[in-house]
Protein backbone atom coordinates (compact mmCIF):
# COMPACT_ATOMS: atom_id res chain seq x y z
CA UNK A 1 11.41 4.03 -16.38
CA UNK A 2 9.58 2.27 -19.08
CA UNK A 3 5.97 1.44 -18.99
CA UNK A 4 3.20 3.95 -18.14
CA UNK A 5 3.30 6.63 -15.64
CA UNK A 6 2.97 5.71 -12.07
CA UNK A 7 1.99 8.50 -10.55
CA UNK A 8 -1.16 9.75 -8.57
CA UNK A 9 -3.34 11.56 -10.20
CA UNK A 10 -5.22 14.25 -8.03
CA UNK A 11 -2.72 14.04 -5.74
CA UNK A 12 -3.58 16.78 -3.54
CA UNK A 13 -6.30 18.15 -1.31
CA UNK A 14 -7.67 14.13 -0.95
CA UNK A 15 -8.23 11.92 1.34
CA UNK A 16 -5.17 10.56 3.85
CA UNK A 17 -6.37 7.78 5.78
CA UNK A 18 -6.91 4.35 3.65
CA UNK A 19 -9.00 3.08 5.98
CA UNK A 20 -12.06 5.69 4.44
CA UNK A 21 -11.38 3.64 0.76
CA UNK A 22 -12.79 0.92 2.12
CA UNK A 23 -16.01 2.30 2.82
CA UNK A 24 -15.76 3.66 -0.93
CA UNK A 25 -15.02 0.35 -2.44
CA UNK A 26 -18.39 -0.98 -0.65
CA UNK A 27 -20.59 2.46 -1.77
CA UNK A 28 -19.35 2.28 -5.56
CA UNK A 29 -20.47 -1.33 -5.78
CA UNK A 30 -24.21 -0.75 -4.13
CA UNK A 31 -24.82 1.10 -7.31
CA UNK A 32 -23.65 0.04 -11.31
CA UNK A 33 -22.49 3.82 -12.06
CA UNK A 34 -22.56 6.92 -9.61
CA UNK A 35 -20.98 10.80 -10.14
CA UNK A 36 -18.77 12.73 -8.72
CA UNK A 37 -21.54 14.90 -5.98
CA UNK A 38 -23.28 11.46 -5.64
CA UNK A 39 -20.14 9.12 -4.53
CA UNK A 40 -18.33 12.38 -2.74
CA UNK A 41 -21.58 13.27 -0.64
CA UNK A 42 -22.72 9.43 0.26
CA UNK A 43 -19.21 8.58 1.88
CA UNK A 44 -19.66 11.96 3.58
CA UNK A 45 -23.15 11.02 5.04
CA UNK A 46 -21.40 7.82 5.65
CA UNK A 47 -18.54 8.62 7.92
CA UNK A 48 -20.01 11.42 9.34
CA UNK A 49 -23.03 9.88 10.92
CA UNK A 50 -23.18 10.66 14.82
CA UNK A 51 -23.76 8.72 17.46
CA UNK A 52 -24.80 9.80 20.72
CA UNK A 53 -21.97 9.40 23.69
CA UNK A 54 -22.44 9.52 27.40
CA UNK A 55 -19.91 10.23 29.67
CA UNK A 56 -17.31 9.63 31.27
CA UNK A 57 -15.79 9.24 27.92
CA UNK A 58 -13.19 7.17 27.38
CA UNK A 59 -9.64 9.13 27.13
CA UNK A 60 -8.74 8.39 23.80
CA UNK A 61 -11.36 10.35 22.72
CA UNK A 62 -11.01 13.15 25.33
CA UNK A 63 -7.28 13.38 23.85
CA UNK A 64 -8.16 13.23 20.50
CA UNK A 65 -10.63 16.16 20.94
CA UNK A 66 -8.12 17.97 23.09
CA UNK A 67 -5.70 17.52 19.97
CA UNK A 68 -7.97 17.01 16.64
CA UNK A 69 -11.07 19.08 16.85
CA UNK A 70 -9.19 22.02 17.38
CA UNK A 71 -11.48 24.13 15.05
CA UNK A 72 -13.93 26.65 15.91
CA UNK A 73 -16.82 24.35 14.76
CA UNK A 74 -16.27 21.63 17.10
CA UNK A 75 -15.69 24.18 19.80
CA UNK A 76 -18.51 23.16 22.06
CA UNK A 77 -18.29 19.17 21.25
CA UNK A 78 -14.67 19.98 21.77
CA UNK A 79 -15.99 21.01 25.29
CA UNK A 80 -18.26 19.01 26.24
CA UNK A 81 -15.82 15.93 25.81
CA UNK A 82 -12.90 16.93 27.62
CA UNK A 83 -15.10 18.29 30.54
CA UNK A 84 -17.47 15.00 30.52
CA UNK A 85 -20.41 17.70 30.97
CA UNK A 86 -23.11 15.92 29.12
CA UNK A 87 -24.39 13.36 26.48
CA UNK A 88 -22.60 14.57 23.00
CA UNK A 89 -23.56 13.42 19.31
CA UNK A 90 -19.84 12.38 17.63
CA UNK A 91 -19.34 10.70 14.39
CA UNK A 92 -18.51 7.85 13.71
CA UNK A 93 -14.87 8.72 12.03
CA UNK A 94 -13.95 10.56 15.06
CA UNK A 95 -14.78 8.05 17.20
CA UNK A 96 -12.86 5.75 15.03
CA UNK A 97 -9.88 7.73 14.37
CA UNK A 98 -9.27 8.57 18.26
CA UNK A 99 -8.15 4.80 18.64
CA UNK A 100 -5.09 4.40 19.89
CA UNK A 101 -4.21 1.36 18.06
CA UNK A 102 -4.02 3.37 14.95
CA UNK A 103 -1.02 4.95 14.14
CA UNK A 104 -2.54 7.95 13.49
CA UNK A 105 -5.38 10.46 14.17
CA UNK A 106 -5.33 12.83 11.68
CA UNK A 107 -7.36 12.53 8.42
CA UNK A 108 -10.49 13.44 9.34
CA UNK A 109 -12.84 14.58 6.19
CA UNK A 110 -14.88 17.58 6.27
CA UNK A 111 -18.55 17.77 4.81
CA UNK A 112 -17.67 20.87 3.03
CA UNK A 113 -14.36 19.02 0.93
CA UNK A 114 -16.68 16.07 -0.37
CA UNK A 115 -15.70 16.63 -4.10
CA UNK A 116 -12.11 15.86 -3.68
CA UNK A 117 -12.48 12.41 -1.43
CA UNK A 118 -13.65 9.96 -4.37
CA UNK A 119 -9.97 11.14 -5.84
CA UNK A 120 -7.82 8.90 -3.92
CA UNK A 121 -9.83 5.81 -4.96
CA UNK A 122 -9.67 6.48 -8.39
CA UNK A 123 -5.44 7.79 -8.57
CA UNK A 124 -5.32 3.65 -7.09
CA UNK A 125 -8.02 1.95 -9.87
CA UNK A 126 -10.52 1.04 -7.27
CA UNK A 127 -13.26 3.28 -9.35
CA UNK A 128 -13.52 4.06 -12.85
CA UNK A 129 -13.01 7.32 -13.42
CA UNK A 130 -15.86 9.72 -15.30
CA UNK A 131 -18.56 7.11 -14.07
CA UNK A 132 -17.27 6.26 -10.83
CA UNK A 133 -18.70 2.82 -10.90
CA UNK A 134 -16.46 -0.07 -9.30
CA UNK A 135 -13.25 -1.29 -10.83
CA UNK A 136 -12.50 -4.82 -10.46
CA UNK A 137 -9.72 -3.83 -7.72
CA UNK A 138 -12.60 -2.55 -5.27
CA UNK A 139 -13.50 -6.44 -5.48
CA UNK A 140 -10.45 -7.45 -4.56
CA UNK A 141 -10.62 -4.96 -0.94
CA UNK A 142 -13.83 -6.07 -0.09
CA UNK A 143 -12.81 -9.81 -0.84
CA UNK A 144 -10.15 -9.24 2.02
CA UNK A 145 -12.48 -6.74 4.07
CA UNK A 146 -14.72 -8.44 7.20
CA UNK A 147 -18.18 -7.41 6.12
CA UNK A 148 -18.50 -6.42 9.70
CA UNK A 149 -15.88 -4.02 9.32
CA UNK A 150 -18.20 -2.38 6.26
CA UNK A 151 -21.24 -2.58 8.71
CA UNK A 152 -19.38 -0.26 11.37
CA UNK A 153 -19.00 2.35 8.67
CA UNK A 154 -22.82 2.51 9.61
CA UNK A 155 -23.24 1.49 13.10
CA UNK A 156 -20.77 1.98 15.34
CA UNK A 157 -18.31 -1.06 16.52
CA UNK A 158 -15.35 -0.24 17.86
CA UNK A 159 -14.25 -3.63 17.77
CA UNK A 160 -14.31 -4.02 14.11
CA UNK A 161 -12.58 -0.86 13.49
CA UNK A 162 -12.69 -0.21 9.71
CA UNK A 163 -9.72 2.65 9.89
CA UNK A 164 -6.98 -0.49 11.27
CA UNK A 165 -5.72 -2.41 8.30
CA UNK A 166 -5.28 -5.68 8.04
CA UNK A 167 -2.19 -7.39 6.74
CA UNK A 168 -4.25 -8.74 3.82
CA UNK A 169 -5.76 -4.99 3.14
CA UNK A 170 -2.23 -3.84 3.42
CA UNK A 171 -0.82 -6.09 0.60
CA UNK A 172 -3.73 -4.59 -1.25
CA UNK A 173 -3.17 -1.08 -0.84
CA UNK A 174 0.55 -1.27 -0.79
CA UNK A 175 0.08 -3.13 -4.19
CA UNK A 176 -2.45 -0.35 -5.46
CA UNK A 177 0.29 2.13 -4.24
CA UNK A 178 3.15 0.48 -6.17
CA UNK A 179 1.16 0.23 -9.05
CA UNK A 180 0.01 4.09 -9.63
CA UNK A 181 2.39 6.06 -7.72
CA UNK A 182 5.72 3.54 -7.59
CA UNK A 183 7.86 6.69 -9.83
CA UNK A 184 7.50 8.81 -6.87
CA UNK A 185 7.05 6.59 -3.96
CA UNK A 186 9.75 4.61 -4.40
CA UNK A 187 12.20 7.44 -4.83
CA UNK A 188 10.98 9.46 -2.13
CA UNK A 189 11.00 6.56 0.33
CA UNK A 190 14.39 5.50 -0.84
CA UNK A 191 15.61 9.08 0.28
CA UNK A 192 13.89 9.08 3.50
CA UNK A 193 15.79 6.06 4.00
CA UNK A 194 18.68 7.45 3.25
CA UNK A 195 18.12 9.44 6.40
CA UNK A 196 18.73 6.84 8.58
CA UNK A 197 15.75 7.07 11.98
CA UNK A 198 15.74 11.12 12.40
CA UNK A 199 12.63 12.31 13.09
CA UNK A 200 11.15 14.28 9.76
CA UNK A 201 8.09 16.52 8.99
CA UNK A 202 6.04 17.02 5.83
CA UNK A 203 8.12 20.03 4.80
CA UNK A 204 11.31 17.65 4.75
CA UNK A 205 9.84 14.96 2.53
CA UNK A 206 7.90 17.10 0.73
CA UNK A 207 11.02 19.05 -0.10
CA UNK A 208 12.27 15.96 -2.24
CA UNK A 209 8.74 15.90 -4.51
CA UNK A 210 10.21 18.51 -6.99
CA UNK A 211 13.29 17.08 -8.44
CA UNK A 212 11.58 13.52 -8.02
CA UNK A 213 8.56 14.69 -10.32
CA UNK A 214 11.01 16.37 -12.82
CA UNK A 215 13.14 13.39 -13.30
CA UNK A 216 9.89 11.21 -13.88
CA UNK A 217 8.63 14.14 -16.88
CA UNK A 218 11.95 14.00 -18.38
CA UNK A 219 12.57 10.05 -18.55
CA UNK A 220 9.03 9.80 -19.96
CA UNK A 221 9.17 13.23 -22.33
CA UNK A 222 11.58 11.08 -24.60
CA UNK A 223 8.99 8.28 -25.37
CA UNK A 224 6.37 8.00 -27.62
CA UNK A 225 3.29 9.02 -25.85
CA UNK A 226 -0.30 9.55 -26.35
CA UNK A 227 -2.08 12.76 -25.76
CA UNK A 228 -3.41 11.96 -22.71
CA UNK A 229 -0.19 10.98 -21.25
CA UNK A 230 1.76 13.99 -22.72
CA UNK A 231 -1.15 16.19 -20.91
CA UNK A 232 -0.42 14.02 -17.61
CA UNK A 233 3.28 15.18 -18.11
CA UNK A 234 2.62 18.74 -18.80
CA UNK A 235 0.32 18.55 -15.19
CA UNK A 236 3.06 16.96 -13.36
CA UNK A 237 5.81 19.53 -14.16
CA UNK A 238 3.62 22.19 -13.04
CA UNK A 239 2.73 20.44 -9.71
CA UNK A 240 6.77 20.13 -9.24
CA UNK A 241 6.91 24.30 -10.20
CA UNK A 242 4.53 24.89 -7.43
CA UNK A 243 5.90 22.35 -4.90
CA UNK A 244 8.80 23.44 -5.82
CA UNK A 245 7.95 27.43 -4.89
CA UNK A 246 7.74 25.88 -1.01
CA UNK A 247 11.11 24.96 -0.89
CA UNK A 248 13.00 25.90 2.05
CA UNK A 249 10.25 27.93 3.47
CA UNK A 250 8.95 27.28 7.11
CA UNK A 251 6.18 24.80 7.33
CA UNK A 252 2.99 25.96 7.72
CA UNK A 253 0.85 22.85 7.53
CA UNK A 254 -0.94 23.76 4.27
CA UNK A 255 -0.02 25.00 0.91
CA UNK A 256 1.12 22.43 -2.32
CA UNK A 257 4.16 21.29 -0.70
CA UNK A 258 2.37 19.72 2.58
CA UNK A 259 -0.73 18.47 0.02
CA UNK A 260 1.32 16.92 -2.38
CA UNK A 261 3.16 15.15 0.10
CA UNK A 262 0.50 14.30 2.45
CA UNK A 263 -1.54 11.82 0.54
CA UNK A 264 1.95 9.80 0.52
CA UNK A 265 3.27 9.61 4.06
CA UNK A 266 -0.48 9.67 5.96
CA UNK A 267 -0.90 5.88 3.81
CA UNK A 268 2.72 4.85 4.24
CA UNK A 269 1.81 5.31 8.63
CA UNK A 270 -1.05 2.81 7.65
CA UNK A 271 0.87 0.10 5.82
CA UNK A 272 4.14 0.23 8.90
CA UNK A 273 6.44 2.35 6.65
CA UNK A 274 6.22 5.03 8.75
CA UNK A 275 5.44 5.74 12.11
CA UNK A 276 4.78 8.71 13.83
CA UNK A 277 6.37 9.70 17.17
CA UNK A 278 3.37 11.53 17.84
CA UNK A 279 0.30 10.31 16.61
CA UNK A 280 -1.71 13.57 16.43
CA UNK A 281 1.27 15.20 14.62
CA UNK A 282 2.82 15.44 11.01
CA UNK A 283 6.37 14.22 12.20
CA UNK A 284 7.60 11.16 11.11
CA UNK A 285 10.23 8.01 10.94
CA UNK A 286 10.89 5.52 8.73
CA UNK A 287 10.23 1.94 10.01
CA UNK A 288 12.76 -1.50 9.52
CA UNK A 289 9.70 -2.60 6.99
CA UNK A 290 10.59 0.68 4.67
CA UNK A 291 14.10 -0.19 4.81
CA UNK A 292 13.42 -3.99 3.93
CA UNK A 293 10.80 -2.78 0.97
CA UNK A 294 13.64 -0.26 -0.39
CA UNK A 295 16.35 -3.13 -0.08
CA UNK A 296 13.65 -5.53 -2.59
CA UNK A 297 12.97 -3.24 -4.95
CA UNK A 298 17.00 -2.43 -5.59
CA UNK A 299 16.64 -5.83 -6.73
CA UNK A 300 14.67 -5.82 -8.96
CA UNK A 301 15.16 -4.32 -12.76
CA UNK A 302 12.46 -2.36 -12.41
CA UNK A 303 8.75 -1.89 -11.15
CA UNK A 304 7.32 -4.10 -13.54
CA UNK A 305 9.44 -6.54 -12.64
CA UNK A 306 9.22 -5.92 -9.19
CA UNK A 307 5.17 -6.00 -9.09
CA UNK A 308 5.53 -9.27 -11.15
CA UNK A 309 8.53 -11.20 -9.38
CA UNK A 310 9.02 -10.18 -6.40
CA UNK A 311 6.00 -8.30 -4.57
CA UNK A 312 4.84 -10.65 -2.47
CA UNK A 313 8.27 -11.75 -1.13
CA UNK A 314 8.92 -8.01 -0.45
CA UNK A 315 5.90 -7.60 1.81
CA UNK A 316 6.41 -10.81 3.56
CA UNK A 317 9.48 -9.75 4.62
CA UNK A 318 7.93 -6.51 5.91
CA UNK A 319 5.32 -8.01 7.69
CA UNK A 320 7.89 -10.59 8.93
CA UNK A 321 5.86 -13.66 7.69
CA UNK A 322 7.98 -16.50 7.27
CA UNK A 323 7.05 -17.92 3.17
CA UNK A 324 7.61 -20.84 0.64
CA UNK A 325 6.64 -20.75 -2.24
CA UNK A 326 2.99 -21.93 -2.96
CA UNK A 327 2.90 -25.36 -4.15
CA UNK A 328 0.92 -26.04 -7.38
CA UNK A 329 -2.55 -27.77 -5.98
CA UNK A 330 -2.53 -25.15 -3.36
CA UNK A 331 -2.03 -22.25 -6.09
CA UNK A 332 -4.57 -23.30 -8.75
CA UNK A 333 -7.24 -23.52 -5.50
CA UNK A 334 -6.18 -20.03 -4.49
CA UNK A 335 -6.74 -18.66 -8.08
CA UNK A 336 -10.22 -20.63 -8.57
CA UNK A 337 -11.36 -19.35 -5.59
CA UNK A 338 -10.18 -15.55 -6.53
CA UNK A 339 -11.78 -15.81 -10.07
CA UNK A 340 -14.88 -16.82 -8.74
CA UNK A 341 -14.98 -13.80 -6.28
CA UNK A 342 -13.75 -11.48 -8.62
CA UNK A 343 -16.08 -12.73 -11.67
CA UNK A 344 -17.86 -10.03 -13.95
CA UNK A 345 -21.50 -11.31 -15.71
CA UNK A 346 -20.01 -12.66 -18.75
CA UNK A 347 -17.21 -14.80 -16.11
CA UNK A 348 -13.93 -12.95 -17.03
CA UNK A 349 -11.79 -11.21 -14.33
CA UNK A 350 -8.48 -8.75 -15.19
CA UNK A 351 -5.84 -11.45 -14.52
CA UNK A 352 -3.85 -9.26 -12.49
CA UNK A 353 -6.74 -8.90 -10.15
CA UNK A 354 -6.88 -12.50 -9.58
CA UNK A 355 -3.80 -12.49 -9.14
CA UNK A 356 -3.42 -9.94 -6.46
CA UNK A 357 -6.41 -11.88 -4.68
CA UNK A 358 -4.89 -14.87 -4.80
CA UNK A 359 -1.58 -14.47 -3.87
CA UNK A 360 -2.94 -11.61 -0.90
CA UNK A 361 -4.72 -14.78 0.61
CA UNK A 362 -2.49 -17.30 0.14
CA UNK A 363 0.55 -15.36 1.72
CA UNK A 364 -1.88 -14.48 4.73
CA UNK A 365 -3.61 -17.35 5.45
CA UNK A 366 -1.35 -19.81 4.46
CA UNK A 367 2.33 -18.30 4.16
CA UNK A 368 2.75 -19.16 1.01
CA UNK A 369 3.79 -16.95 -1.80
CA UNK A 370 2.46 -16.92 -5.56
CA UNK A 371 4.14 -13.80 -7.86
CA UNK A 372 2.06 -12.46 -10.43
CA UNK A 373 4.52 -13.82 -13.01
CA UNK A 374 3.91 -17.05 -11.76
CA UNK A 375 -0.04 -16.90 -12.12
CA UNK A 376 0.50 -15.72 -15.26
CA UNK A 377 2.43 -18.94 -16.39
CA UNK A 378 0.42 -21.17 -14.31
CA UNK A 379 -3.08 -20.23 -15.69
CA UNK A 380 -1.77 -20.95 -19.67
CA UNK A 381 -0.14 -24.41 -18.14
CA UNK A 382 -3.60 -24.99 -16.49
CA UNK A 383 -5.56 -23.80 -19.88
CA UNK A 384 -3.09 -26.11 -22.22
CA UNK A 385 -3.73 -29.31 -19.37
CA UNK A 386 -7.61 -28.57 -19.59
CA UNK A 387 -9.30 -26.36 -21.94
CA UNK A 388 -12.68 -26.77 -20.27
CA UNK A 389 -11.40 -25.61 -16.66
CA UNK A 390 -10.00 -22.25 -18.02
CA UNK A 391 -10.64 -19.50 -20.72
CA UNK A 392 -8.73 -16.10 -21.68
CA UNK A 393 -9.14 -13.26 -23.48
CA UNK A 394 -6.85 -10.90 -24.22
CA UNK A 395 -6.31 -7.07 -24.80
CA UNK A 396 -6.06 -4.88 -27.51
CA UNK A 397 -1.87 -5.12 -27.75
CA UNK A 398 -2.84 -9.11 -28.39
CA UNK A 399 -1.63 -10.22 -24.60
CA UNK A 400 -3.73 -12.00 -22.27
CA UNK A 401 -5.50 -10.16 -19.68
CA UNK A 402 -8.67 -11.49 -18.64
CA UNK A 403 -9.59 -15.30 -17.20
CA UNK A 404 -12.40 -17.30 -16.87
CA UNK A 405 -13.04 -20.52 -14.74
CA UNK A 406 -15.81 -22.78 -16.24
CA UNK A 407 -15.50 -24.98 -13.02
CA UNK A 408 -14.32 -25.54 -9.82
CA UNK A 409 -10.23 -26.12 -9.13
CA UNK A 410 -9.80 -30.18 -8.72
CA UNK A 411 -10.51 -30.75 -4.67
CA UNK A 412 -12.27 -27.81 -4.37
């Protein structure tokens, strides 16, 4: 378990659905720096806007107020819907989340929980945490996200649905999740495996968090850490102490153990790892594409080796997209094209970012897979061949981590 720690940080009482991160990634780049009240309460104007419904309404929506808006707030909305008794203001997530093409529709957000939302998107590097200004990563979701899709965030469309993911957002996020939470995720999702297609609730998976956590402070407490990373530690055994306090107790829908574990399973529903038996319900069942995912990574050495060799094979075969490997003219295009989307105002993107753009598109739009590890050595053959076509810099161990194109790929 070398390498940082990959785990969330914040991980409870956030946000669920992954959907709502895209309309984060698009607020945290309308403005160069933001705060916490700023970012939490803007998203919360955003997806809360109402628009006015007449009936007959639809019966997705009459279920998912029969089921959802269950609280004493929504009481007469609640009412109004199901009985079809009159115009009704509804927001727009509601609206949104009562699609039954989604494979799930819970994770609403409340107005009164806006400081904890922005969490999720920074735990997965898509804002900068302190100034909550955009990380490079955000680029790299809205690069794959329909700007029509960000539009019905503020207009309703139910066509463009911005709470379904895409297979290209998927390879995103899943990548985001591998990347900051892979020493718990992979585990757990090994173990619900494990457990062949039974159905499972939040109290079963979240039963596995504490020994899962514990293992990742004691392979890490024997390195050489900073203080930052020591205090991460410290936090993480304490979350596994109060998960742990949960154990074997009957599920009540809230308390550590069902908020820890939450933030995990709600996403996996989103990318096909899980699916849900019920949608309105936390019960759950792993999918053939969480078996297949499990089955990659046990080939792999590790998760750095796994997020540089052999991620984008992995979700291929969980999507079920049929892949070769990307052939050189095709890759170089892919990664000119990424660097100029991703490009900062002095030119230089993280390298893994164009990466992850590159290969993302490549994969779905042309079935073609380019690794990480590959970029990596492609970019210093294409920098060696032509030192005016592409630039590096590097960080402050000495290895190379950002690029620059000065022009355009050849044939582009």
């Amino acid at each position: 378990m070398a390498g940082r720690i990959r785990v969330l940080d914040s991980a409870n009482r956030t946000m669920q659905r992954l959907g709502y991160l895209k309309a984060l990634a698009a607020l945290v780049n309308e403005n160069e720096t933001s705060n916490l009240e700023t970012l939490g309460k803007r998203l919360i104007a955003r997806i809360t806007k109402r628009v006015r419904l007449s009936p007959p309404f639809d019966q997705d929506l009459q279920e998912y107020a029969k089921t959802r808006l269950t609280d004493g707030a929504y009481k007469e909305l609640r009412k109004t819907i199901i009985d079809n008794a009159a115009p009704a203001g509804v927001e727009l997530q509601d609206i949104y989340l009562a699609d039954r093409s989604l494979p799930s529709s819970t994770g609403k957000l409340v107005e009164a929980n806006w400081r904890r939302y922005p969490y999720l998107g920074t735990s997965l590097e898509l804002v900068k945490k302190g100034t909550y200004s955009a990380l490079t990563r955000s680029l790299v979701l809205l690069a794959v996200t329909p700007k029509a899709e960000i539009a019905a965030f503020s207009e309703l469309d139910r066509q463009q649905n911005p709470m379904r993911i895409s297979d290209s957002q998927a390879a995103v996020f899943l990548y985001c999740l591998m990347d900051n939470d892979a020493h718990v995720s992979l585990p757990l999702l090994r173990l619900l495996v494990e457990q062949g297609e039974e159905v499972f609730d939040e109290r079963i998976a979240g039963d596995f968090l504490p020994d899962i956590l514990r293992e990742v402070v004691a392979a890490h407490s024997k390195r050489s850490l900073p203080a930052a990373e020591r205090e991460r530690l410290s936090m993480l055994g304490k979350i596994a102490v109060n998960v742990a306090k949960w154990k074997g107790k009957p599920y009540t829908g809230s308390g550590a153990r069902e908020e820890a574990i939450r933030v995990r399973l709600e996403p996996w529903c989103d990318l096909g790892l899980l699916s849900k038996p019920i949608r309105e319900k936390y019960d759950y069942q792993v999918t053939k594409a969480a078996r297949v995912l499990v089955d990659h990574y046990g080939r792999a050495s590790d998760i750095d080796k796994f997020l540089q060799e052999g991620f984008f094979a992995a979700f291929a075969a969980c999507r079920g997209i049929e892949a070769q490997p990307a052939g050189d003219s095709e890759a170089t295009e892919a990664l000119a094209r990424a660097g100029e989307a991703l490009k900062s105002t002095l030119g230089y993107t993280p390298i893994t970012d164009v990466g992850l753009l590159a290969g993302t598109r490549l994969l779905t739009e042309q079935h073609r897979i380019l690794e990480q590890s590959r970029t990596l050595d492609m970019l210093k053959a294409l920098q060696k061949k032509d030192p005016d076509f592409v630039r590096f810099t590097v960080d402050r161990m000495g290895a190379m981590a950002y690029v620059k194109f000065l022009k355009a790929a050849p044939g582009v």
